[in-house]
Protein backbone atom coordinates (compact mmCIF):
# COMPACT_ATOMS: atom_id res chain seq x y z
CA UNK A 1 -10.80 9.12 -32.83
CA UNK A 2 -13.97 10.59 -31.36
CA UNK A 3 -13.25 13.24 -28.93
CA UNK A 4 -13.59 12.60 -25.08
CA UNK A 5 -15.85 14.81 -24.23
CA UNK A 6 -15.12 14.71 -19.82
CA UNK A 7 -16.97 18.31 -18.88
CA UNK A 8 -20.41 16.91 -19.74
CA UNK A 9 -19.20 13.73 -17.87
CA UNK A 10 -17.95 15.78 -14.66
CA UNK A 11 -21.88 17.53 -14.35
CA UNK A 12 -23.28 14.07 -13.41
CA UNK A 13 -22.67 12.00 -10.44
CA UNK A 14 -25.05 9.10 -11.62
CA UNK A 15 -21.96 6.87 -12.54
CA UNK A 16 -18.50 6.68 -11.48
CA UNK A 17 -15.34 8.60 -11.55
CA UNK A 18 -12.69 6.69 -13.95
CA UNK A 19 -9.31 6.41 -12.52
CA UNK A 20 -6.30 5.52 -14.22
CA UNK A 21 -3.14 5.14 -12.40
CA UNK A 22 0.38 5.43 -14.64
CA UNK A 23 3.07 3.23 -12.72
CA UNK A 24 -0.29 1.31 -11.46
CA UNK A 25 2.34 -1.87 -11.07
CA UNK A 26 4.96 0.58 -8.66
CA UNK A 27 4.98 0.88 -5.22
CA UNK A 28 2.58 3.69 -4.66
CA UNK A 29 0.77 2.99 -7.81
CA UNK A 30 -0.23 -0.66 -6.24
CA UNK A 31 -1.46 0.87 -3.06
CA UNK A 32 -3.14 3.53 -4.57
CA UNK A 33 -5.09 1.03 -6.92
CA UNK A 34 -6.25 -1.18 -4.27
CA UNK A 35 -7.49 2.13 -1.87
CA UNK A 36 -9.86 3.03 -4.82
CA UNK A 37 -10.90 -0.50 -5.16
CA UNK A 38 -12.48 0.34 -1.80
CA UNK A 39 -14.39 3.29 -2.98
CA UNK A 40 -18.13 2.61 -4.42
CA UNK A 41 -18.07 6.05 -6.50
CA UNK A 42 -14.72 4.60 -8.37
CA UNK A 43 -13.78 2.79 -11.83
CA UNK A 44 -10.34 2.04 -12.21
CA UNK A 45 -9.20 2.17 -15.44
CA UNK A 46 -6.48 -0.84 -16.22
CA UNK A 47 -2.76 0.91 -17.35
CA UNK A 48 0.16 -1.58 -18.25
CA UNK A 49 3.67 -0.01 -18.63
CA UNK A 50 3.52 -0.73 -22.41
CA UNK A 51 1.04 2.00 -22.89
CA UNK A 52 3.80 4.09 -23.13
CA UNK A 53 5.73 2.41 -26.05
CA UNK A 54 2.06 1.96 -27.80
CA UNK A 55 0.23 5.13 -28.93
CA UNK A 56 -2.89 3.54 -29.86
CA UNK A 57 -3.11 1.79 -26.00
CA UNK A 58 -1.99 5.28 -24.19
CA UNK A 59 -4.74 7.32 -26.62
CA UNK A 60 -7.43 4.52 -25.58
CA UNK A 61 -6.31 4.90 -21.81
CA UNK A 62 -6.58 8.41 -21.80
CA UNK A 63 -9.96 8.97 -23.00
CA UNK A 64 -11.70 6.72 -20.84
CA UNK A 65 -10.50 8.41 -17.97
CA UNK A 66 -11.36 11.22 -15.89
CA UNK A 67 -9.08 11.53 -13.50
CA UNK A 68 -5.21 10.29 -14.25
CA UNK A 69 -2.86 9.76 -11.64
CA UNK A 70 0.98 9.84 -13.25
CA UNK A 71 2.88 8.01 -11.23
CA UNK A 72 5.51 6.32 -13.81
CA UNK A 73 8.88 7.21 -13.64
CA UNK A 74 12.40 6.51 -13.43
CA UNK A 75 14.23 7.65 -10.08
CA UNK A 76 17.68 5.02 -9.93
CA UNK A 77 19.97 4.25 -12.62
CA UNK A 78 23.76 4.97 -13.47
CA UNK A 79 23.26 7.56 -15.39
CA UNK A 80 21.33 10.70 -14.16
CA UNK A 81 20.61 11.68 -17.48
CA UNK A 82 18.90 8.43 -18.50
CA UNK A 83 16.53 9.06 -15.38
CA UNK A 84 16.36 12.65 -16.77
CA UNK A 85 15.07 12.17 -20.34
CA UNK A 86 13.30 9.09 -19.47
CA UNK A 87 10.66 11.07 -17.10
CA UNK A 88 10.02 14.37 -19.54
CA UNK A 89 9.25 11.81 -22.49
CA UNK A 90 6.44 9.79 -20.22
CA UNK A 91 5.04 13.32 -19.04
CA UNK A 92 5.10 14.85 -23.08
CA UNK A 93 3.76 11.56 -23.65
CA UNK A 94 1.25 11.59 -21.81
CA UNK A 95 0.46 15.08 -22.37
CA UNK A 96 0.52 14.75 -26.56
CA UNK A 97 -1.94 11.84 -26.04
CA UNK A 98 -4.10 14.03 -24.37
CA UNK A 99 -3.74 16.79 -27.00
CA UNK A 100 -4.08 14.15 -30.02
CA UNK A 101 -7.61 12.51 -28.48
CA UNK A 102 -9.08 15.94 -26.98
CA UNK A 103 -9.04 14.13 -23.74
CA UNK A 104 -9.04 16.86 -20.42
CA UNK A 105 -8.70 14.86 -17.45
CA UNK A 106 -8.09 16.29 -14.04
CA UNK A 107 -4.23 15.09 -14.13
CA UNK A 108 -2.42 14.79 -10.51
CA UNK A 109 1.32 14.48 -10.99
CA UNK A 110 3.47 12.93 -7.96
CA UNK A 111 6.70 15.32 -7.81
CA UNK A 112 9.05 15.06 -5.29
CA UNK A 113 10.60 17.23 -2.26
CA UNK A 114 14.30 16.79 -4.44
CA UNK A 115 12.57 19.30 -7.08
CA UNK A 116 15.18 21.66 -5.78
CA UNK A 117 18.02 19.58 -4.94
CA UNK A 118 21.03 19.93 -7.38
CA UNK A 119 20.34 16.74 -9.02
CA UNK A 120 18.74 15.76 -12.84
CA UNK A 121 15.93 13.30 -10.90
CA UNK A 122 15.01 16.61 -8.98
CA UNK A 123 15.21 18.85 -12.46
CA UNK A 124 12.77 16.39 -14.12
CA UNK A 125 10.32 16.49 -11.35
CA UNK A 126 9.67 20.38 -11.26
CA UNK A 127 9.78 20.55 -15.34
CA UNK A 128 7.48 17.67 -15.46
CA UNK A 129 5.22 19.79 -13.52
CA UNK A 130 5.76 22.43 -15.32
CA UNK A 131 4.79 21.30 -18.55
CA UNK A 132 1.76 19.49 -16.83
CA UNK A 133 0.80 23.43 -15.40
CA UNK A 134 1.03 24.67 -19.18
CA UNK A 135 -1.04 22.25 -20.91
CA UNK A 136 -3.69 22.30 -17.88
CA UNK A 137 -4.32 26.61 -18.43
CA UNK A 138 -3.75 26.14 -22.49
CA UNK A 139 -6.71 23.07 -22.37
CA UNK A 140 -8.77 24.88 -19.78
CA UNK A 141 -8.54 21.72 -17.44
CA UNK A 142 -7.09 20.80 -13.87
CA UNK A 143 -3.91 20.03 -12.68
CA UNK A 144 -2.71 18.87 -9.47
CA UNK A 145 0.82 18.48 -8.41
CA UNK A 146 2.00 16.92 -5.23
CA UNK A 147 5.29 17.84 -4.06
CA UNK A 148 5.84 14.50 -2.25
CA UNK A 149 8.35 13.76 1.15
CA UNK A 150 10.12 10.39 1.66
CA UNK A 151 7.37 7.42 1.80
CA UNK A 152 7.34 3.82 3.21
CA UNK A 153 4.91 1.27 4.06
CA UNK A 154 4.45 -2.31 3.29
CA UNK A 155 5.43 -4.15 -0.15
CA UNK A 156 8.12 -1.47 -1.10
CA UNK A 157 11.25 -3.14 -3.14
CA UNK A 158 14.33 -3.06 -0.91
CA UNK A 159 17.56 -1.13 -1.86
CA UNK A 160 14.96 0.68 -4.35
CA UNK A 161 12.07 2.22 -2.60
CA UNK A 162 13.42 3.11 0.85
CA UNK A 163 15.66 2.56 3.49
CA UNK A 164 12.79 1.12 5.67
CA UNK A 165 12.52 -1.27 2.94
CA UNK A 166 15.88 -2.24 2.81
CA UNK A 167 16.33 -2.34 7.13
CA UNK A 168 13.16 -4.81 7.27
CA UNK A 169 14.26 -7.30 4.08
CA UNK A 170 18.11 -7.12 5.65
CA UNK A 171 16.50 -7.78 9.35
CA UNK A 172 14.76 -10.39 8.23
CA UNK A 173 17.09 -12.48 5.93
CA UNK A 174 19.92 -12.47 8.18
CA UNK A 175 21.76 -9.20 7.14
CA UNK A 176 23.37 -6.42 8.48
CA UNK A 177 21.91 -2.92 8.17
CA UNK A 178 24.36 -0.43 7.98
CA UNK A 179 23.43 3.36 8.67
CA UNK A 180 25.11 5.43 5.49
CA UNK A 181 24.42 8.70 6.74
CA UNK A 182 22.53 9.41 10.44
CA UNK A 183 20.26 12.33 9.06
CA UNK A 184 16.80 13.39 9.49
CA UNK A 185 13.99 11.95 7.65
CA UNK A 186 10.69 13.49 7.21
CA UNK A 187 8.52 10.56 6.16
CA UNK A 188 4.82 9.93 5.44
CA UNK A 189 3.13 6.62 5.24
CA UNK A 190 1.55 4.99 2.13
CA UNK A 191 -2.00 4.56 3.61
CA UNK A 192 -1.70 8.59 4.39
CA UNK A 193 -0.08 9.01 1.14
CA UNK A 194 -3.04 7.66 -0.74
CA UNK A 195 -5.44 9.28 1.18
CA UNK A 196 -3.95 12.89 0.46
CA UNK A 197 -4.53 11.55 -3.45
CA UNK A 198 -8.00 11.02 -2.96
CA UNK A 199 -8.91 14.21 -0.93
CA UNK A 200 -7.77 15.86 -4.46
CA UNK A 201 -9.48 13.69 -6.71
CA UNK A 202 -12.65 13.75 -4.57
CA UNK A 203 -12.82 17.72 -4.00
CA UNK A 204 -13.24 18.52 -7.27
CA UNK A 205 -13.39 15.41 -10.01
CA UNK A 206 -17.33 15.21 -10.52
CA UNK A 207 -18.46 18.87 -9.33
CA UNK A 208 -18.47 21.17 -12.18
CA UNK A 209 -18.53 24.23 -11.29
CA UNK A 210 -14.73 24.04 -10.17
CA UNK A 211 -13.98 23.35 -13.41
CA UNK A 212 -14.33 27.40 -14.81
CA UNK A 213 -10.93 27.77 -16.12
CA UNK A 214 -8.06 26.04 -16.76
CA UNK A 215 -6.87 25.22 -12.41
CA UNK A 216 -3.63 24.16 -11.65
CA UNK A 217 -2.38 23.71 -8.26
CA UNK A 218 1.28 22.47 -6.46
CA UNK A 219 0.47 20.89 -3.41
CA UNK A 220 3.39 20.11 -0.75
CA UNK A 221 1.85 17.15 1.01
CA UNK A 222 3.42 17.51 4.55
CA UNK A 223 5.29 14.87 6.07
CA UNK A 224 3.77 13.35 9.49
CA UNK A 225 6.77 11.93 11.09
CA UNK A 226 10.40 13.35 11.29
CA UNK A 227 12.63 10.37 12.55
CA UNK A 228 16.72 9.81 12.60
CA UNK A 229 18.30 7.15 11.02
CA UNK A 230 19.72 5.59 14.04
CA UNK A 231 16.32 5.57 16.03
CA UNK A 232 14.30 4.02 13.01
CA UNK A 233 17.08 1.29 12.44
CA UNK A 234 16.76 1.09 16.81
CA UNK A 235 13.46 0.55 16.61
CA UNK A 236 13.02 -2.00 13.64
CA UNK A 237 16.26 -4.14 15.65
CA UNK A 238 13.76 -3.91 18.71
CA UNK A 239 10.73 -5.34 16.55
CA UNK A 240 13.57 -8.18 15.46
CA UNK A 241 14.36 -9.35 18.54
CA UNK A 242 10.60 -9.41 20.09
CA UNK A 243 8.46 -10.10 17.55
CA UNK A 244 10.44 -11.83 14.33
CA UNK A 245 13.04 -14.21 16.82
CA UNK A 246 10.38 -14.62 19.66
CA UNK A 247 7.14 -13.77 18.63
CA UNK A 248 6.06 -10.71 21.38
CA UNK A 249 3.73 -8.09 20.10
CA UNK A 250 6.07 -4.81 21.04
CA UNK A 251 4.84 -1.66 22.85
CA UNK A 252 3.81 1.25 20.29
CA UNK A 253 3.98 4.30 21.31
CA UNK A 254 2.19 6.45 18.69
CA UNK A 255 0.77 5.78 15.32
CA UNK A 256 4.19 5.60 13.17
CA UNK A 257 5.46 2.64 15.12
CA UNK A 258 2.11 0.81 14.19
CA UNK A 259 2.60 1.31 10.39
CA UNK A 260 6.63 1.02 10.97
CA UNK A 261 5.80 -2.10 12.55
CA UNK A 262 3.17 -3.37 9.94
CA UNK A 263 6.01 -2.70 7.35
CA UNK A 264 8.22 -4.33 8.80
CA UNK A 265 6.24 -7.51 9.28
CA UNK A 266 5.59 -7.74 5.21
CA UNK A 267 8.95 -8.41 5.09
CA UNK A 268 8.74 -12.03 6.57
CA UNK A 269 9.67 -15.08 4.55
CA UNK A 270 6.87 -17.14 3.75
CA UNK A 271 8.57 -20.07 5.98
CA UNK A 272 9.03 -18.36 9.23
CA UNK A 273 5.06 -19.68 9.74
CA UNK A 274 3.91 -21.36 11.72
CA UNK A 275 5.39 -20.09 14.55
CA UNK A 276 5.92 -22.94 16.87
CA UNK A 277 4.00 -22.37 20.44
CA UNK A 278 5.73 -24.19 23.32
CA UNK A 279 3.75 -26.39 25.05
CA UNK A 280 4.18 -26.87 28.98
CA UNK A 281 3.03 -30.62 29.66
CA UNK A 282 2.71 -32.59 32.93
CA UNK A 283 0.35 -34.89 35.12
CA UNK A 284 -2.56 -32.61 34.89
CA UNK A 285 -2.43 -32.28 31.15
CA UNK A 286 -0.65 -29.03 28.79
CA UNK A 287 -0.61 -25.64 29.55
CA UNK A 288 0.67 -23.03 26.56
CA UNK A 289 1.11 -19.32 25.98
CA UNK A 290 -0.54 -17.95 22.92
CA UNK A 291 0.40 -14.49 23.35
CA UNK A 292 3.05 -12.30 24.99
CA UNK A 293 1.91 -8.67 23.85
CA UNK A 294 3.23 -5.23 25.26
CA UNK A 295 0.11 -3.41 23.69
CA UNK A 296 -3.58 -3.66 24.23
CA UNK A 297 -5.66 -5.60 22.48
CA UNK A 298 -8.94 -8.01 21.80
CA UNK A 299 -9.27 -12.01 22.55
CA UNK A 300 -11.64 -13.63 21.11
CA UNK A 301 -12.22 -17.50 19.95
CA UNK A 302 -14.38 -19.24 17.68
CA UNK A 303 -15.73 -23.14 17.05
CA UNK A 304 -15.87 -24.51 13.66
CA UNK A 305 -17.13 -27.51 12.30
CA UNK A 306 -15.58 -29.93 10.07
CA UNK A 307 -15.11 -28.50 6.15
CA UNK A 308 -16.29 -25.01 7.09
CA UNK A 309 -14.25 -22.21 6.21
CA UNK A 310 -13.88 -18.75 8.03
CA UNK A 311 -13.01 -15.30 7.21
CA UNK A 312 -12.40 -14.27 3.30
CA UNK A 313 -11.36 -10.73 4.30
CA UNK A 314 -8.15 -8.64 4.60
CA UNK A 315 -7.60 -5.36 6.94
CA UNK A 316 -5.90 -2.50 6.33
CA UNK A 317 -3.78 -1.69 9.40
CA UNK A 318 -4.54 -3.96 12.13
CA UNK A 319 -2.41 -6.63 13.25
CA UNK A 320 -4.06 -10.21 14.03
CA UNK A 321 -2.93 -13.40 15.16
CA UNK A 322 -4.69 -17.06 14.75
CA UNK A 323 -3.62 -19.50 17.01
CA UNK A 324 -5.02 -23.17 16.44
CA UNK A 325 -5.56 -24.95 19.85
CA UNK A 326 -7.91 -27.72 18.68
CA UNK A 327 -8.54 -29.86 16.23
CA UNK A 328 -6.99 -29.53 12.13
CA UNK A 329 -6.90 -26.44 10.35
CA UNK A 330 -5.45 -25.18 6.34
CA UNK A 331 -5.10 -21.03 6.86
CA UNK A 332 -4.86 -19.48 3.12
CA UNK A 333 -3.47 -16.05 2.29
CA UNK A 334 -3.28 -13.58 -0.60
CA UNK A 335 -1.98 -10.55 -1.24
CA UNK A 336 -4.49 -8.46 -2.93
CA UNK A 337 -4.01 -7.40 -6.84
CA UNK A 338 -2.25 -10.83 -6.62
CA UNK A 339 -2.92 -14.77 -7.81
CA UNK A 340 -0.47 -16.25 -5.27
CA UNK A 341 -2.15 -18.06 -2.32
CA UNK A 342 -0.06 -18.86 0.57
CA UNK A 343 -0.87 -22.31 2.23
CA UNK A 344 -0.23 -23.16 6.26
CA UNK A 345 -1.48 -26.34 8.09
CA UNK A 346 -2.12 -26.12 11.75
CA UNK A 347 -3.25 -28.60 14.37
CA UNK A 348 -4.35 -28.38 18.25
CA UNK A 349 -1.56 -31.16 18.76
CA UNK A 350 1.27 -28.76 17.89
CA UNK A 351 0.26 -25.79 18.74
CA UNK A 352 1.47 -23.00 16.42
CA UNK A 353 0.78 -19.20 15.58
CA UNK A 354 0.17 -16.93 11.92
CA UNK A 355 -0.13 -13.62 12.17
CA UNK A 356 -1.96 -11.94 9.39
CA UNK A 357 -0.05 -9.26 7.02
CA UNK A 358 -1.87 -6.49 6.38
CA UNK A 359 -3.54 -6.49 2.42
CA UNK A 360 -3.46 -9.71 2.44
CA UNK A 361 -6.89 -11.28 2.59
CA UNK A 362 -6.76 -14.79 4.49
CA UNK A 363 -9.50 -17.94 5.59
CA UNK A 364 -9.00 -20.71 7.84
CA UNK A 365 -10.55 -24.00 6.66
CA UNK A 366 -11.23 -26.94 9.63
CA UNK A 367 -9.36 -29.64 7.61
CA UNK A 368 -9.97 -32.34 10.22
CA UNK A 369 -13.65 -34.80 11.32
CA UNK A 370 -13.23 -32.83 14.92
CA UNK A 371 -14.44 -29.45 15.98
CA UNK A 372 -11.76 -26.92 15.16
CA UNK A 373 -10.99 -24.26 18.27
CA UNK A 374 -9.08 -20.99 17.47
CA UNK A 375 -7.91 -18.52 19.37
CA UNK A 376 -7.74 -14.77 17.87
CA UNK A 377 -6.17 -12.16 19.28
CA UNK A 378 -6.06 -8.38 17.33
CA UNK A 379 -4.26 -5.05 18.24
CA UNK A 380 -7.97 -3.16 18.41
CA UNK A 381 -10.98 -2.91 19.92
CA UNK A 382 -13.69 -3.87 17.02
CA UNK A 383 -15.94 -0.94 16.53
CA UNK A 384 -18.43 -1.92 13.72
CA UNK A 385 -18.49 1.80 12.16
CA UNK A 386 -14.77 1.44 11.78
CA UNK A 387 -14.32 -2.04 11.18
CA UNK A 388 -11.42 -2.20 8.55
CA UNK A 389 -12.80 -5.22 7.55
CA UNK A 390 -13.19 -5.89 3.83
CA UNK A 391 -14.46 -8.66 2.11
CA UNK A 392 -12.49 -10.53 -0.18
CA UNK A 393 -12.39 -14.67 -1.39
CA UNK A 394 -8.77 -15.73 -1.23
């Protein structure tokens, strides 16, 4: 196999860094994946969890990258051991795939703050990152592992992921959360998570001269919110009551209960929309309340004409609601990385809300032979250097 050659690569910034993302299909590993499909300086190199039980696929993988992210791992199953042995053979693995091709990618490793808890999950984290260090210094390449605190955000399995996860899917499908133990939790969210992955791919992937040496590093990414169990399951009841049973945008107070409440919300079945409006009728005609909102916010409306479609874009973290007031309309949503699109019909004559999940990018078609009126309402001021508006067809 002809040896990847990634120093001569790394002197150049005429083409793009090439990213490949074990665990791609995991929680983190699907968030991280989309955030570089926002980044024009980015390739993202496919991985399928089969690479690892196919030597020619993982040697193929790992040359054509530059960067590799190792997120892949076991962290539940009955037996601690199994989750043991099952994470140091994907990091030897990986790393004997990188020895057999001659492949010396900058390699970031996601550890975990249990890497000094009494427990074999824990043990396998700090020796993974060990070996990682070794082969780094001995290949005169980079390392980079993240020592990681407890992270939530939007899509992350229930009963697997975290206990946000499970709250919001239990809130939402009629079960009962119950608090196991009321300790602290220092948490950080996905979007921030991510973000702290590319600051370390960016600051030195593609600029050469920080490449003299083999350079490993063990970064503790710092958690952003501290939170007990008890408030976070007080303040995801709170977002039950308002928004999921009546529909009222809460009050945030800071910048975790946006993204708690933005996780939360992914949670919804797909048949709680539309969310029925009610409609105040007498002699003078109808009179109906689009929005109830504790928070600030932008109003805006828009006209469209029969078989015209708006939109084709998904946001990152802002929270949007299209209310139909006029006339027939079909609103579409997918989530990104996905094939599944999401179908609601809407008409002025029963008036009716959907509220847009963030990642998912959504349209809204006028379906009917009379103009089409909707009313939009989002939690932000627009601010075209800061849109967080990307374009996507659903």
């Amino acid at each position: 196999m002809t040896p990847n050659n990634h120093d001569s690569r790394l002197t150049t910034h005429d083409s793009p860094i090439r990213i490949g993302i074990t665990g791609q299909a995991g929680f983190i590993g699907t968030h991280l994946f989309n955030y570089l499909g926002l980044k024009k300086d980015v390739e993202r190199i496919p991985f399928a969890d089969e690479y690892f039980s196919d030597k020619t696929k993982l040697d193929e993988f790992v040359t054509q990258c530059d960067v590799i992210v190792h997120l892949a791992a076991k962290n539940r199953h009955g037996d601690p051991q199994v989750i043991y042995d099952t994470n140091i053979k994907l990091v030897r693995d990986l790393i004997d795939s990188c020895i057999k091709t001659n492949s010396k990618p900058h390699i970031l490793f996601s550890s975990s703050t249990q890497e000094e808890r009494d427990n074999l999950y824990g043990k396998s984290k700090k020796e993974g990152r060990l070996l990682f260090e070794k082969w780094a210094l001995e290949n005169n390449t980079r390392f980079t592992g993240l020592v990681i605190p407890n992270v939530f955000g939007p899509f992350g399995n229930p009963y697997y992921n975290s206990v946000i996860a499970t709250f919001s899917h239990q809130l939402t499908h009629n079960e009962e959360p119950k608090i196991e133990i009321d300790g602290e939790l220092k948490l950080i969210y996905i979007n921030e998570l991510v973000d702290e992955f590319w600051k370390k791919i960016d600051s030195t992937s593609g600029k050469v001269e920080q490449w003299k040496g083999g350079r490993v590093e063990k970064y503790e990414v710092p958690f952003t919110y501290e939170i007990k169990v008890s408030e976070l399951l007080r303040l995801l009841k709170t977002y039950k009551d308002l928004y999921f049973e009546k529909g009222i945008i809460p009050v945030f107070n800071n910048k975790f209960e946006i993204n708690l409440f933005n996780t939360f919300r992914c949670y919804f079945p797909i048949e709680k929309y539309p969310f029925p409006l009610k409609e105040n009728i007498d002699e003078r005609g109808s009179f109906v309340e689009i929005i109830r909102t504790n928070t600030s916010g932008q109003y805006s409306y828009s006209t469209t004409k029969p078989g015209i479609t708006r939109g084709n874009h998904f946001h990152t973290r802002k929270i949007e609601r299209f209310a139909v007031i006029k006339g027939k309309a079909k609103i579409e949503i997918r989530k990104i990385g996905t094939d599944e699109v999401i179908s609601y019909l809407l008409e002025g004559k029963k008036p009716a809300f959907v509220d847009m999940p963030i990642w998912h990018t959504h349209n809204i078609t006028n379906i009917g032979d009379e103009e089409l009126i909707t009313l939009f309402w989002i939690n932000e001021l627009y601010h075209p250097e800061d849109a967080d508006t990307f374009f996507e067809e659903v």
